[in-house]
N, C-alpha and C. Protein backbone atom coordinates (compact mmCIF):
# COMPACT_ATOMS: atom_id res chain seq x y z
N UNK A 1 15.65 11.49 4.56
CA UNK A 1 15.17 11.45 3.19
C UNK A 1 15.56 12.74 2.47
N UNK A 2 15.81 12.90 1.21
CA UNK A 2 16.29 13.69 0.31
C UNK A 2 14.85 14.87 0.84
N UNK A 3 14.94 15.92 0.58
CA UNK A 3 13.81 17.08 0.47
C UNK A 3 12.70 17.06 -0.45
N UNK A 4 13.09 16.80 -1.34
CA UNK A 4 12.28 15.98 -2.70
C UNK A 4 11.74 14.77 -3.16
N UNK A 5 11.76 13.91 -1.37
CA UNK A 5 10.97 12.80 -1.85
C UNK A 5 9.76 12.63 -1.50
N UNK A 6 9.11 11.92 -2.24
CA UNK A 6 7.64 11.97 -2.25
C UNK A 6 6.88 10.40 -1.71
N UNK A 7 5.93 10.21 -0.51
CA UNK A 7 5.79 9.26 -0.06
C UNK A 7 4.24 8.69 -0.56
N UNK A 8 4.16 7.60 -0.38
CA UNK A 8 2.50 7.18 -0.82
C UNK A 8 2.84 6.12 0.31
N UNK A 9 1.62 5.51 1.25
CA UNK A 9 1.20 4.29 1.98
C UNK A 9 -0.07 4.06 1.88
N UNK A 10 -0.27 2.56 1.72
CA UNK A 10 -0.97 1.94 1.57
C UNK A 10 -1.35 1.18 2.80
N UNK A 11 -2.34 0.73 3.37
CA UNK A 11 -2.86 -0.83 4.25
C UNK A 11 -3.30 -1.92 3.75
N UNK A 12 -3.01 -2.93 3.79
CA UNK A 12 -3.38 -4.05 3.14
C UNK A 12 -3.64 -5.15 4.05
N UNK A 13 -4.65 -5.89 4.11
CA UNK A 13 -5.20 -7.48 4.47
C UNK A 13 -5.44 -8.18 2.95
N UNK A 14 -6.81 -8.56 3.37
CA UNK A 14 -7.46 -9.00 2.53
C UNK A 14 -8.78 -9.51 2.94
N UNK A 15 -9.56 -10.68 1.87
CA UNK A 15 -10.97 -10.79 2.94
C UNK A 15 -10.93 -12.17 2.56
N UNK A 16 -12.28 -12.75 2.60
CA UNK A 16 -12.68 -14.25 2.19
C UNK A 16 -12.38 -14.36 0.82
N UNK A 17 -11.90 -16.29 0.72
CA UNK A 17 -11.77 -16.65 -0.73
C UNK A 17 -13.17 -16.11 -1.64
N UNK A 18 -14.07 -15.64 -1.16
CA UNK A 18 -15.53 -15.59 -1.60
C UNK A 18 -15.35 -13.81 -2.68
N UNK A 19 -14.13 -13.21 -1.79
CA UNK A 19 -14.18 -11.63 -2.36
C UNK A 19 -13.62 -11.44 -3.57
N UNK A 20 -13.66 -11.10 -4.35
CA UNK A 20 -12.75 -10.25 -5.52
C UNK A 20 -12.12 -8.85 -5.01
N UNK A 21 -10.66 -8.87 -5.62
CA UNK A 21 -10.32 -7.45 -5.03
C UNK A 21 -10.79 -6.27 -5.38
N UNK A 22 -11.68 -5.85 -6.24
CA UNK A 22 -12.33 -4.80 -6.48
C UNK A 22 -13.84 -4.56 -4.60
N UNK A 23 -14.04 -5.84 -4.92
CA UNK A 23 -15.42 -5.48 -3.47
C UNK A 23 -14.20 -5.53 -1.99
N UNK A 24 -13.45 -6.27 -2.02
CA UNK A 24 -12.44 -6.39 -0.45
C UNK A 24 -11.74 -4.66 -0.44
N UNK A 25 -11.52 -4.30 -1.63
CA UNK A 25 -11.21 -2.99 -1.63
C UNK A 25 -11.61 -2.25 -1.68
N UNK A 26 -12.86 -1.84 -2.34
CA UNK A 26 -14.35 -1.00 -2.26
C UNK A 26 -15.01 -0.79 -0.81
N UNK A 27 -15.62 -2.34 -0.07
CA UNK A 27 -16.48 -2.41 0.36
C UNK A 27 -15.74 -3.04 2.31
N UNK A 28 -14.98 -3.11 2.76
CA UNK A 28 -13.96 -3.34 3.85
C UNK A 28 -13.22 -2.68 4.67
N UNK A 29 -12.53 -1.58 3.69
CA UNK A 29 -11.47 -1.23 4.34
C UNK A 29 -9.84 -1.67 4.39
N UNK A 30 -9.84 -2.90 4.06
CA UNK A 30 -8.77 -4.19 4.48
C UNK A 30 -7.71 -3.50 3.49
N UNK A 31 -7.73 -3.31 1.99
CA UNK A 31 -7.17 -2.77 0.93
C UNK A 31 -7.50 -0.79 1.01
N UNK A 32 -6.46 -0.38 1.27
CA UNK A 32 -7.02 0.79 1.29
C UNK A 32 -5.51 1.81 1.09
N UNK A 33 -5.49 3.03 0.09
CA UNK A 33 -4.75 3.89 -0.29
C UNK A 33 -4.65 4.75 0.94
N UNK A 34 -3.83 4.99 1.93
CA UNK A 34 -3.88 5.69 3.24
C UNK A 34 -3.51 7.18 2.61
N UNK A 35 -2.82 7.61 1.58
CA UNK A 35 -1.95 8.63 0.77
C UNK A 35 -1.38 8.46 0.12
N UNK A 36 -1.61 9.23 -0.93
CA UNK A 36 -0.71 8.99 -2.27
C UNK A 36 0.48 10.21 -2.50
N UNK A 37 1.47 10.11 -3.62
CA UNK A 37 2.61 10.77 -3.65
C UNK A 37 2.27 12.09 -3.66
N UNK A 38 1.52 13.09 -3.95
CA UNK A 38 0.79 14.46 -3.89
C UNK A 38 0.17 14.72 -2.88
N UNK A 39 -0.21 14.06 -2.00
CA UNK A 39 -1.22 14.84 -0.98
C UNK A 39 -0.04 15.64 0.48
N UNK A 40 0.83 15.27 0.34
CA UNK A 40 1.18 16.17 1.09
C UNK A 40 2.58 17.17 0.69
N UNK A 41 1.92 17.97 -0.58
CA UNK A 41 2.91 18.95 -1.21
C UNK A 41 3.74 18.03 -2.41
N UNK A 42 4.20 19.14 -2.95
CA UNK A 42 5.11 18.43 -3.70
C UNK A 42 6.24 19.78 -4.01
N UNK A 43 7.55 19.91 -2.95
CA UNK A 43 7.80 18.19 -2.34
C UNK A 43 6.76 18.37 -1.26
N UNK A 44 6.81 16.49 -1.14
CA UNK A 44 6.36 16.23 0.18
C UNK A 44 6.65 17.04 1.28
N UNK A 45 5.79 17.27 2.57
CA UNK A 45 5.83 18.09 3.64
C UNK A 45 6.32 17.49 4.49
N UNK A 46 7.59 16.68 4.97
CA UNK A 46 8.18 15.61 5.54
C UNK A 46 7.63 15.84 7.02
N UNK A 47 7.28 16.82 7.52
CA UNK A 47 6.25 16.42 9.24
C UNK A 47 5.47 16.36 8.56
N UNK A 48 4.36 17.05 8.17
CA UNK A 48 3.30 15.97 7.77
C UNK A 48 3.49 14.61 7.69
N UNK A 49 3.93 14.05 6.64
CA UNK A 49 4.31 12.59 6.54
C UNK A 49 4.69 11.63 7.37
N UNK A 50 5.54 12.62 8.37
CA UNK A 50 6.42 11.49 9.43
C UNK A 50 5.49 11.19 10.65
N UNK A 51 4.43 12.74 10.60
CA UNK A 51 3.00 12.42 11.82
C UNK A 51 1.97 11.59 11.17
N UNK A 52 1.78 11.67 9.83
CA UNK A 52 1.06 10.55 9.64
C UNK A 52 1.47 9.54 9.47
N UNK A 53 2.50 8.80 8.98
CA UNK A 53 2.83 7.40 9.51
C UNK A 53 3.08 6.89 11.01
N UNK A 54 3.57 7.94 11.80
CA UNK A 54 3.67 7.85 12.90
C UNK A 54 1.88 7.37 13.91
N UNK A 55 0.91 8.03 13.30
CA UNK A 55 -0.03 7.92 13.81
C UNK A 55 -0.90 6.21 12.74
N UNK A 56 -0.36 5.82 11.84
CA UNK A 56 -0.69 4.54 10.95
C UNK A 56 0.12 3.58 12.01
N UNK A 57 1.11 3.71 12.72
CA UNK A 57 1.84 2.66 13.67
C UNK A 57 0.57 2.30 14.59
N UNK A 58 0.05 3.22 15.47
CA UNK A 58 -0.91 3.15 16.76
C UNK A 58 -1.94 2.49 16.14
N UNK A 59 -2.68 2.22 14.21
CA UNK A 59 -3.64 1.93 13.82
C UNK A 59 -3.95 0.28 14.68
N UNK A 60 -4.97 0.14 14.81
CA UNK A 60 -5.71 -1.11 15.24
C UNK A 60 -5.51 -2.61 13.79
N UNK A 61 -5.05 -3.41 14.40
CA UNK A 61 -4.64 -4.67 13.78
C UNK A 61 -5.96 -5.18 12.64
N UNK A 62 -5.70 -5.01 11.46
CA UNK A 62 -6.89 -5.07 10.80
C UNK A 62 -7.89 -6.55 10.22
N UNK A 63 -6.40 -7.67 10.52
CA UNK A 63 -7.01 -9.06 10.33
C UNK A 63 -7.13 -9.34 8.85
N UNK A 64 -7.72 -10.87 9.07
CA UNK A 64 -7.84 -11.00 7.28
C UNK A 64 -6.33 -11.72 6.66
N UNK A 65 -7.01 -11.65 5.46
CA UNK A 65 -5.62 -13.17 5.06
C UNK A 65 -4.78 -11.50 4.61
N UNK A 66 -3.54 -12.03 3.70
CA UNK A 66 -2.55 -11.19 3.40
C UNK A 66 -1.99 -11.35 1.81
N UNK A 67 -3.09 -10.35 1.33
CA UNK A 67 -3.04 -10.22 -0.25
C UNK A 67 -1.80 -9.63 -0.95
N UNK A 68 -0.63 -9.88 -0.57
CA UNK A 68 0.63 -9.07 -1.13
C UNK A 68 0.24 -8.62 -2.28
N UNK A 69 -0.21 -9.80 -3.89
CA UNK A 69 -0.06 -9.48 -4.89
C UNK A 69 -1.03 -8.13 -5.09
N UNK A 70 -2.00 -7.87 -4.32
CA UNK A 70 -2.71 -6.93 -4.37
C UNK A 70 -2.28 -5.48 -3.99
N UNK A 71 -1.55 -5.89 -3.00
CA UNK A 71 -0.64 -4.41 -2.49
C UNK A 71 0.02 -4.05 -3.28
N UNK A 72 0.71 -4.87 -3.97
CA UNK A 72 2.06 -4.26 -4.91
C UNK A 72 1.22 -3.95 -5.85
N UNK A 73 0.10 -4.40 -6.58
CA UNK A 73 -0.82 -3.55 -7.32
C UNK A 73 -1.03 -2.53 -7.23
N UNK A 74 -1.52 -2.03 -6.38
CA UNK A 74 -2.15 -0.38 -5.91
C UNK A 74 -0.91 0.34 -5.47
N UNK A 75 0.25 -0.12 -4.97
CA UNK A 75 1.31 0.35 -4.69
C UNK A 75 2.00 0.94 -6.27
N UNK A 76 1.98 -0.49 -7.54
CA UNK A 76 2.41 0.18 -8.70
C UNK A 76 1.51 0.97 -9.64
N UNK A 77 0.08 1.19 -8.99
CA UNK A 77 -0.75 1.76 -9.95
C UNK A 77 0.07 3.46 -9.29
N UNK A 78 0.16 3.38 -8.28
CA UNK A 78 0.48 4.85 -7.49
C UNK A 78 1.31 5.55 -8.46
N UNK A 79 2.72 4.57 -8.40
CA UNK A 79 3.73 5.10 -9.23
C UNK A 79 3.29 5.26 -10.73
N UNK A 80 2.70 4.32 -11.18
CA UNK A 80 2.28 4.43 -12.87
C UNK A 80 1.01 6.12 -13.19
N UNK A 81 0.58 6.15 -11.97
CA UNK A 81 -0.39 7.56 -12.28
C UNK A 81 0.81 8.50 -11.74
N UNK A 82 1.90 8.61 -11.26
CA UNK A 82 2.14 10.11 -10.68
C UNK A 82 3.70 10.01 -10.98
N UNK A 83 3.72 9.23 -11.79
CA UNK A 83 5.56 9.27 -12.55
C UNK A 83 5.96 10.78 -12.60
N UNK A 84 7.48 10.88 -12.26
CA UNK A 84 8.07 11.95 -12.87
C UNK A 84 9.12 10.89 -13.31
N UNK A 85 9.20 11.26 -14.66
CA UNK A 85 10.54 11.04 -15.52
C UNK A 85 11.89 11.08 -14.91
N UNK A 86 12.41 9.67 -14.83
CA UNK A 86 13.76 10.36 -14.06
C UNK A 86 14.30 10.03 -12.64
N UNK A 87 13.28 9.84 -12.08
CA UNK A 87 13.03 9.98 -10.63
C UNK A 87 12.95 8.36 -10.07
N UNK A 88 13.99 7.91 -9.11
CA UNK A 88 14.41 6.20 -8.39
C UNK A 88 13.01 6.35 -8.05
N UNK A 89 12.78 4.82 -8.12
CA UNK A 89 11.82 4.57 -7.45
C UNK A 89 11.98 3.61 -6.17
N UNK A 90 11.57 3.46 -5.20
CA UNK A 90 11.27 2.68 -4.08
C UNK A 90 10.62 2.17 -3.59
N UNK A 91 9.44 1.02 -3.13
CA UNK A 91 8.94 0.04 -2.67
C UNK A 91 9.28 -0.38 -1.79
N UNK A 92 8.66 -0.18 -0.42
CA UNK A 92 9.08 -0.97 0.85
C UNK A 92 7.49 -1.46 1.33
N UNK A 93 7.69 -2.50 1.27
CA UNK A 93 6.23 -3.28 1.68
C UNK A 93 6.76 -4.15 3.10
N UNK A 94 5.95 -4.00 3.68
CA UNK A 94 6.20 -4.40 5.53
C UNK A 94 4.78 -5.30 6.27
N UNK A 95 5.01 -6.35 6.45
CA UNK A 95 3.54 -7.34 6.54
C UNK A 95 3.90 -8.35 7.37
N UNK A 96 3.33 -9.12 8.19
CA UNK A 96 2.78 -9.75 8.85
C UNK A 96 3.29 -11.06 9.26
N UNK A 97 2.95 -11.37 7.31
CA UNK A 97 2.81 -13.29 7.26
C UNK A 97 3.38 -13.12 5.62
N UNK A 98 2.80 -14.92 5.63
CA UNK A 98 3.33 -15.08 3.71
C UNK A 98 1.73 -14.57 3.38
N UNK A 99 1.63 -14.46 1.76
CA UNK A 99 0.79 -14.06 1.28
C UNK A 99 -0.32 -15.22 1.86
N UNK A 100 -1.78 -15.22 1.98
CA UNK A 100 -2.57 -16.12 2.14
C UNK A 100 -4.04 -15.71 1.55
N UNK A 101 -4.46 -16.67 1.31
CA UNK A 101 -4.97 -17.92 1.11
C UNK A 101 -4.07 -18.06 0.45
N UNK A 102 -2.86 -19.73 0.54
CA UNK A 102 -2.05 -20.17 -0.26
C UNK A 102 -2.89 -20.93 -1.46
N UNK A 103 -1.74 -20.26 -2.78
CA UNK A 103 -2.47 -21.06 -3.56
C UNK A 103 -3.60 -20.33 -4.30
N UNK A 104 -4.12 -19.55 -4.02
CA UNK A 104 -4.90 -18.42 -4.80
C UNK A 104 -4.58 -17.05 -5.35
N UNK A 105 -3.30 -17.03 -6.01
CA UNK A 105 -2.72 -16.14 -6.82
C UNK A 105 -2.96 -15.04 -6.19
N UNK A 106 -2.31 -15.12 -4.45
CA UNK A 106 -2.22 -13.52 -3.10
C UNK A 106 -0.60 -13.17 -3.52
N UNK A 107 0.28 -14.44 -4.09
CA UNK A 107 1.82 -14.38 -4.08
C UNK A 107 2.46 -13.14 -5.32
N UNK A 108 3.15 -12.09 -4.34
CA UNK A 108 3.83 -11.31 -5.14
C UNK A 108 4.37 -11.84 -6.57
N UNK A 109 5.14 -13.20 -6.34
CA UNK A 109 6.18 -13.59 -7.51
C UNK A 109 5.44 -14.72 -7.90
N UNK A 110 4.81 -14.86 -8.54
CA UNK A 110 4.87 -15.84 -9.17
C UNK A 110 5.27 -16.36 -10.75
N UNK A 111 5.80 -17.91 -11.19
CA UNK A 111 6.17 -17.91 -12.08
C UNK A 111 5.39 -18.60 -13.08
């Protein structure tokens, strides 16, 4: 990675058709900001970063359906609070399954 790039990860499930993503993300765990683009320097502190994802691999399997559209949410709120002008952006989202509960607006694309 360039010296100057800056990482954010996220975890994502999801919970019962019963949750809204404000309480599955509040009140779970399942939805959760692991680090955002600032917390480790700026630039990023690339060991730092590479031991903490390294140690997010060993994390315990968290279950639960698979809210994509929700990830890429909190994934683009990241970028929309900590923009620098100028600067590629990148998105690599890495999961499981298809989005689920099918059919309840979990799907990244929809038209």
């Amino acid at each position: 990675l360039p010296v100057d790039t800056r990482v954010a990860a996220f975890k994502f499930s999801g919970c019962s058709v019963h949750y809204t993503f404000e309480r599955c993300r509040d009140n779970t765990g399942k939805m959760a900001k692991l680090w955002g683009f600032n917390d480790f320097g700026m630039p990023n502190n690339q060991t730092a970063v590479y031991n903490a994802l390294v140690d997010e691999l060993n994390f315990t399997w968290i279950g639960g359906y698979t809210w994509t559209d929700e990830a890429l949410t909190m994934a683009l709120d990241e970028f929309t609070e900590n923009e620098i002008e100028g600067r590629k952006k990148i998105l690599v989202i890495v999961t499981d399954g298809k989005p689920e509960p099918v059919d309840l607006n979990h799907e990244p694309c929809r038209s």
